[in-house]
Each structure stands twice: as structure tokens, then as C-alpha cells.
Protein backbone atom coordinates (compact mmCIF):
# COMPACT_ATOMS: atom_id res chain seq x y z
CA UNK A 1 0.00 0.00 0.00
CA UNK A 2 2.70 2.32 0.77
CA UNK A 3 4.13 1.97 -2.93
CA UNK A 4 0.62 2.86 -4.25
CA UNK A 5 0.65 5.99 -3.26
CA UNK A 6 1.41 9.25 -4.71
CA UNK A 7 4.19 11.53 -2.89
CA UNK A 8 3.07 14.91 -2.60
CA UNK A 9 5.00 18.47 -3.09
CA UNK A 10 4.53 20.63 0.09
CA UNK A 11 4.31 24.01 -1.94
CA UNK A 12 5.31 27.05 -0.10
CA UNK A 13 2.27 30.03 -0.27
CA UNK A 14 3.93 33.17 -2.43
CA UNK A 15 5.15 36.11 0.03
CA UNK A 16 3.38 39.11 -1.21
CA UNK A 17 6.58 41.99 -1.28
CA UNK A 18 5.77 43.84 2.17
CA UNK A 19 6.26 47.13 2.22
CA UNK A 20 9.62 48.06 3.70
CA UNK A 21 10.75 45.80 0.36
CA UNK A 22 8.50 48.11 -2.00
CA UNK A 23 9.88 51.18 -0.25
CA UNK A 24 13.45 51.76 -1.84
CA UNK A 25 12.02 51.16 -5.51
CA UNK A 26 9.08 53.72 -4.68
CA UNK A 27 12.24 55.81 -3.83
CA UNK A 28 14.86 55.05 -6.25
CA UNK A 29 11.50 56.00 -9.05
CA UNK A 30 11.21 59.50 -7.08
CA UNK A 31 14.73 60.24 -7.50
CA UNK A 32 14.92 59.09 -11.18
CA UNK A 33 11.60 60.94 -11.95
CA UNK A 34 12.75 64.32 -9.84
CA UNK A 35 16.37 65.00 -10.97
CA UNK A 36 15.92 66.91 -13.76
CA UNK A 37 13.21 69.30 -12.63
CA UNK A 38 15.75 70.00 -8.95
CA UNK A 39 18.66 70.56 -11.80
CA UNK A 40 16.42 73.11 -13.51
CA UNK A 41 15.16 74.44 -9.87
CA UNK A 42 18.79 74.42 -8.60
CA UNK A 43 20.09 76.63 -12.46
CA UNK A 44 16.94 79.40 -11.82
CA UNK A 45 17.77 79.52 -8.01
CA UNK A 46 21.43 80.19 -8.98
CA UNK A 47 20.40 82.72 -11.67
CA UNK A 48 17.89 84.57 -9.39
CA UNK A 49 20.79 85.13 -7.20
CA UNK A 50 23.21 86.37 -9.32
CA UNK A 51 20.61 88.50 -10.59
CA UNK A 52 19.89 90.39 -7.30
CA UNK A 53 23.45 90.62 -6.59
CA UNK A 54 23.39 92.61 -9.55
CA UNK A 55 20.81 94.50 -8.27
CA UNK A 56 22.31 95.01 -5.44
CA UNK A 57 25.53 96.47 -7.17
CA UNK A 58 23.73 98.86 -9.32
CA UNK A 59 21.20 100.11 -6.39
CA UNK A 60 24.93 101.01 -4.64
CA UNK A 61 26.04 102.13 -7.74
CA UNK A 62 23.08 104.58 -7.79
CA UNK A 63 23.56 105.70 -4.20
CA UNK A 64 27.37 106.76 -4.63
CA UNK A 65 26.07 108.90 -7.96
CA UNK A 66 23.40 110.27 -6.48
CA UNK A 67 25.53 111.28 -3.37
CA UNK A 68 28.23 112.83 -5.54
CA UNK A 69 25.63 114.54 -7.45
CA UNK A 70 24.22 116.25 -4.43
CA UNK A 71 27.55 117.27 -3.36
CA UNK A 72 28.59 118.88 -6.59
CA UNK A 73 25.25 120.67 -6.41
CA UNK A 74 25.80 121.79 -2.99
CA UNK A 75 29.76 122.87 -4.05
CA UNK A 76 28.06 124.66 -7.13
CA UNK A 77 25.35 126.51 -4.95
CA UNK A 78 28.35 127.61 -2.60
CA UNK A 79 30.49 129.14 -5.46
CA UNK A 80 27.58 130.65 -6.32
CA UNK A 81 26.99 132.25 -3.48
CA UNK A 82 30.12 133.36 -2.79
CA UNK A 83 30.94 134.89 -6.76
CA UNK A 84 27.39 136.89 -5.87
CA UNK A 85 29.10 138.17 -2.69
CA UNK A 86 32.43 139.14 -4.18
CA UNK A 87 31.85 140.06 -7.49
CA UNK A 88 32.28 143.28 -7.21
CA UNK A 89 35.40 143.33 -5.09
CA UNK A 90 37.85 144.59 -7.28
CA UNK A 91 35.60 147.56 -8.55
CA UNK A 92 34.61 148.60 -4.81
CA UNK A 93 38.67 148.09 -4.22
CA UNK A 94 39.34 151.06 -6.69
CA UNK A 95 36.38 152.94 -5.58
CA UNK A 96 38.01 153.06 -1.72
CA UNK A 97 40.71 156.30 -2.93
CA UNK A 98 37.59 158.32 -4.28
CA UNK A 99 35.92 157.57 -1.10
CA UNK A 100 38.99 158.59 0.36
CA UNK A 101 39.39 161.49 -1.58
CA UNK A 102 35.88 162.80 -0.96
CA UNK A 103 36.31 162.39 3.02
CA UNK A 104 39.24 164.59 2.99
CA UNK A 105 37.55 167.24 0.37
CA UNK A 106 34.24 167.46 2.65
CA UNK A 107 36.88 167.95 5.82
CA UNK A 108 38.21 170.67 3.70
CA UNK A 109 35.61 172.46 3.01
CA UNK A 110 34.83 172.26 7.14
CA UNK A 111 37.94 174.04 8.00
CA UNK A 112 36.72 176.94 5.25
CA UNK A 113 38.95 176.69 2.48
CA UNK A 114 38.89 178.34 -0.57
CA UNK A 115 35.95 177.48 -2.98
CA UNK A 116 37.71 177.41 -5.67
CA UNK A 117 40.17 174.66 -4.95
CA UNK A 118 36.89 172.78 -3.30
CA UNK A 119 35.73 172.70 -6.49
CA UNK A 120 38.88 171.95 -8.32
CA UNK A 121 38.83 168.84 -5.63
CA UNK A 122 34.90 167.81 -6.39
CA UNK A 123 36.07 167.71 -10.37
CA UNK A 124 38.85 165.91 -10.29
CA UNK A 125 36.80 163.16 -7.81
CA UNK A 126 34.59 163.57 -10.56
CA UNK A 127 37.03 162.20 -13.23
CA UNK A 128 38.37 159.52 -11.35
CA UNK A 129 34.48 158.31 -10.63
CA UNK A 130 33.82 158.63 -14.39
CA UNK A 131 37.15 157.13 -15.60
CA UNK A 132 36.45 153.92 -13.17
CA UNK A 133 33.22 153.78 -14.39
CA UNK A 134 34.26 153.71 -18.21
CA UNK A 135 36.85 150.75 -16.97
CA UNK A 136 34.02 148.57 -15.55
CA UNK A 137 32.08 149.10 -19.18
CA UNK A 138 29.84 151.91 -17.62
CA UNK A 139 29.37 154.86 -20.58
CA UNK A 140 26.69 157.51 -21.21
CA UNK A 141 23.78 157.39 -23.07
CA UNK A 142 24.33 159.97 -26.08
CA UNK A 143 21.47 162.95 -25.88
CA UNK A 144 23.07 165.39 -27.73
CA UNK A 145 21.70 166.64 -31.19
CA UNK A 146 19.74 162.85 -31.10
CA UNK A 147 16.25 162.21 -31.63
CA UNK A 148 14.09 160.72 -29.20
CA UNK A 149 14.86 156.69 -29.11
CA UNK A 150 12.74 154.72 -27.03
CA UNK A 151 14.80 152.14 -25.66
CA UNK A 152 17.73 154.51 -24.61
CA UNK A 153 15.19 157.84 -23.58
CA UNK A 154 12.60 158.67 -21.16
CA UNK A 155 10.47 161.42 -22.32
CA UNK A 156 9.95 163.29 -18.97
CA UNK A 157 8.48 166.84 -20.35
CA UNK A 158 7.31 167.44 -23.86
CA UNK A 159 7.96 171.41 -25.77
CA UNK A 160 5.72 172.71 -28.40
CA UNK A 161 8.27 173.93 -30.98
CA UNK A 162 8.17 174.64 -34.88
CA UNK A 163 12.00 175.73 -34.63
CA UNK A 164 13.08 171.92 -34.53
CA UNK A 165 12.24 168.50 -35.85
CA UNK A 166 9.17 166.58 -34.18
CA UNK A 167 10.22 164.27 -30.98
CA UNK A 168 13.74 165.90 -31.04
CA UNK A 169 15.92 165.65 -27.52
CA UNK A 170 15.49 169.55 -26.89
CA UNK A 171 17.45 169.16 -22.87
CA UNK A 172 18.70 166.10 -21.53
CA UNK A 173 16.96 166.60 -17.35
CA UNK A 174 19.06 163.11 -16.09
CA UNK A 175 21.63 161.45 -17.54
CA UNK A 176 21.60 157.85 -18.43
CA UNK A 177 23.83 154.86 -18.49
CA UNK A 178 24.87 151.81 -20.46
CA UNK A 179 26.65 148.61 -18.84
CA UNK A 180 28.18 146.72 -22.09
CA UNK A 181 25.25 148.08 -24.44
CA UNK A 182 22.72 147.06 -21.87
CA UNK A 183 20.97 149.82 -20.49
CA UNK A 184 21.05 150.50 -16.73
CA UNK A 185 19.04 153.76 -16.42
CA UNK A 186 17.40 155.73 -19.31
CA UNK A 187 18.30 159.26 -20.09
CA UNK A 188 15.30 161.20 -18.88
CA UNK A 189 15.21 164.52 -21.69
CA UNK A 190 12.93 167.12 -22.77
CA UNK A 191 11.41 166.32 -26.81
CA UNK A 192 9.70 168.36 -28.95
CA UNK A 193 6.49 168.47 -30.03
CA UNK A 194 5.07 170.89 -33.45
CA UNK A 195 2.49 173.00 -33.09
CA UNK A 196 1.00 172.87 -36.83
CA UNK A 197 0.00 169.68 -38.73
CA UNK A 198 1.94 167.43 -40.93
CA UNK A 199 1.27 169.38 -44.08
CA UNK A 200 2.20 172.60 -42.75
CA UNK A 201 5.83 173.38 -44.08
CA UNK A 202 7.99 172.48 -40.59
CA UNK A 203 10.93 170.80 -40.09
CA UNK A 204 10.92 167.10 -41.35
CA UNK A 205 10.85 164.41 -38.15
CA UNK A 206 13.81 163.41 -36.92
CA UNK A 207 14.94 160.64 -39.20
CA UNK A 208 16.65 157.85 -36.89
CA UNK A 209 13.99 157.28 -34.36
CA UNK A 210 12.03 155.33 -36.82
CA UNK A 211 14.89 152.77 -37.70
CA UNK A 212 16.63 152.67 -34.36
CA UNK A 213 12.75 151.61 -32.52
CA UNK A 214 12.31 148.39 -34.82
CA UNK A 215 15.96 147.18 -33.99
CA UNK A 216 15.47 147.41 -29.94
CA UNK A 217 12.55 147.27 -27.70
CA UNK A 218 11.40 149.78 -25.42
CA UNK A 219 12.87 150.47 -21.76
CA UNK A 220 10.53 148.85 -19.17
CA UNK A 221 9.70 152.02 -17.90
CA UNK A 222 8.99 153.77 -20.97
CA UNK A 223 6.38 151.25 -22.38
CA UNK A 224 3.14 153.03 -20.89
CA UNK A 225 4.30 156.46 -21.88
CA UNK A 226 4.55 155.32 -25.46
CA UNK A 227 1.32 153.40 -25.23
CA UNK A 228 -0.74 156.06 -24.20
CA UNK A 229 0.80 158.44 -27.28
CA UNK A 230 -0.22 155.69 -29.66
CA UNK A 231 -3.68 155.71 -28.48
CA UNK A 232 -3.92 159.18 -28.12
């Protein structure tokens, strides 16, 4: 009977994979799948640095120009300031002797001295003014034999007149002064004025006021003067 029988296999039962065996495939398949996109992560981190460290260089960049900048501003103001202060320095330096010069005339003339040397002093203080004057670029407005120009003259009194030309300078009442062509105070003069109208034979208008007013404008302080004549 023993023989008879068939001699059976004891098969083992299959392990299933547990999980602590699953668990470094899982992991090596994470690291295979994630490499490239923590290269690519890793490259922009990198460039996002260097690119604010850039930033960071040009933002100091702008701080040390805009620092110099307000110090050559400041420098410039103080130049400024100082040129406006001492400008005129060396032409109050020259003035000092005709101040001097008029103290000791005025003391002078306190102790009674002759009048005549007084004024022989007052004229020569006179020259050296006008002479320092001329050196700065100071001259005198022309009046004599001109006609009346706008931009140079102030018409202060007006003189009915057939004997000369209409709007000529009859007196000059103030003088006037230029500063390089520029004028610093107009002459104020007397004009004339005719008494009969254009057609009447009189002396012809003086012929340079015409051209002279369309090359230069009017002094400031002659503009409402001249307005009003136009209207009038």
C-alpha cells in the first residue's frame, strides 16, 4: 500500500513583497523621476541670485552717484553764493581812494577853504568816478543833437516847438547809463512836439527814431508812456 501511493509536493504560499521591500524602488523611481526638474530648480535659483546681486551692485552704484551729485550741487550753490558776494570786489577796491578822496575834500571844506580849490577837488573826484566807471564798461547814453529813441530815452516833459524836428531831444533833465550796451538807467530829456500839422511846411521828423525803434525794444519804464501816445 505504501508503494501505491502518490508523494506529494509541500508548496510554499507566495510572500506578497511587504512594504519596507517596496519602499526603496518607490524611492529610487522618485529620484529618477525628480532630478531633472531640482537641476532646472537648482540653475533658476542660482540665476535669481546672481541676478539680485546685480541688483544690489547697481542700487549702490546709484547711491554713490546720487551722493556725488548732491555734493557737486551743494559745491556749485556755494560758489555761487560766494561769486554773488564778491563780485564786485575789485571795482569797490578802486572805488576806496575816491571815497577817500571825498572824506578829505568834505573835511576841507569844514575848515573853510577856498571854494575854488573845493571845487577843483569835487572835479577831479569827478574824473576819477567817471574814468572807473568807463573801466568797468559803464558809458553815457548819447542825448546830444539825437532824436528821441525809445529804448535809450525817457520822455519826462514834452515842448511845443516849430523851430526843430518833431520828438527831437530839446534838454537832456538826467543822464543815463549803459553797462556793455545794456541799459542801466534811461536818459530822462525834454522832446519836442510841433504846433502845426503834418502838411504845414515844418521841419521834417527826426529821421533815426524810426529805424533805431524796430531794432530794440522799449525800456521797461517807458512802455506806458509810449502806449498812451499811440492811443492818443
Amino acid at each position: 500500500m505504501g508503494k501505491g501511493k502518490k508523494r506529494r509536493t509541500k508548496v510554499e504560499p507566495q510572500q506578497k513583497p511587504t512594504s519596507a521591500d517596496a519602499q526603496p524602488v518607490v524611492e529610487e523611481t522618485k529620484a529618477a523621476d525628480s532630478s531633472p526638474a531640482e537641476a532646472l530648480d537648482e540653475k533658476a535659483l542660482v540665476a535669481l541670485q546672481e541676478r539680485a546681486a546685480e541688483r544690489d551692485r547697481f542700487l549702490e552704484l546709484l547711491k554713490r552717484e546720487r551722493a556725488d551729485l548732491l555734493n557737486y550741487q551743494k559745491r556749485v550753490r556755494r560758489e555761487q553764493e560766494e561769486l554773488r558776494k564778491f563780485a564786485l570786489q575789485e571795482f569797490l577796491t578802486e572805488m576806496l581812494p575816491i571815497l577817500d578822496d571825498l572824506e578829505r575834500a568834505l573835511s576841507a571844506a569844514q575848515e573853510g577853504h577856498d571854494v575854488e580849490v573845493l571845487l577843483q577837488g569835487v572835479e577831479m573826484l569827478q574824473g576819477k568816478l567817471e574814468k572807473l566807471l568807463q573801466q568797468a564798461g559803464v558809458k553815457e547814453i548819447e542825448t546830444s543833437g539825437r532824436c528821441f529813441d525809445p529804448s535809450y530815452h525817457e520822455a519826462v516833459v514834452q515842448e511845443e516847438t516849430d523851430a526843430r524836428p518833431d520828438l527831437a531831444i530839446l534838454e537832456e533833465l538826467q543822464k543815463g547809463y549803459l553797462l556793455h550796451e545794456r541799459v542801466l538807467r534811461p536818459a530822462r530829456v525834454k522832446v519836442s512836439r510841433r504846433k502845426q500839422p503834418e502838411e504845414a511846411q515844418t521841419p521834417a521828423a527826426c529821421q533815426d527814431r524810426a529805424a533805431s525803434s524796430e531794432q530794440r525794444e522799449p525800456h521797461p519804464s517807458i512802455k506806458p508812456q509810449l502806449e498812451e501816445e499811440e492811443k492818443s
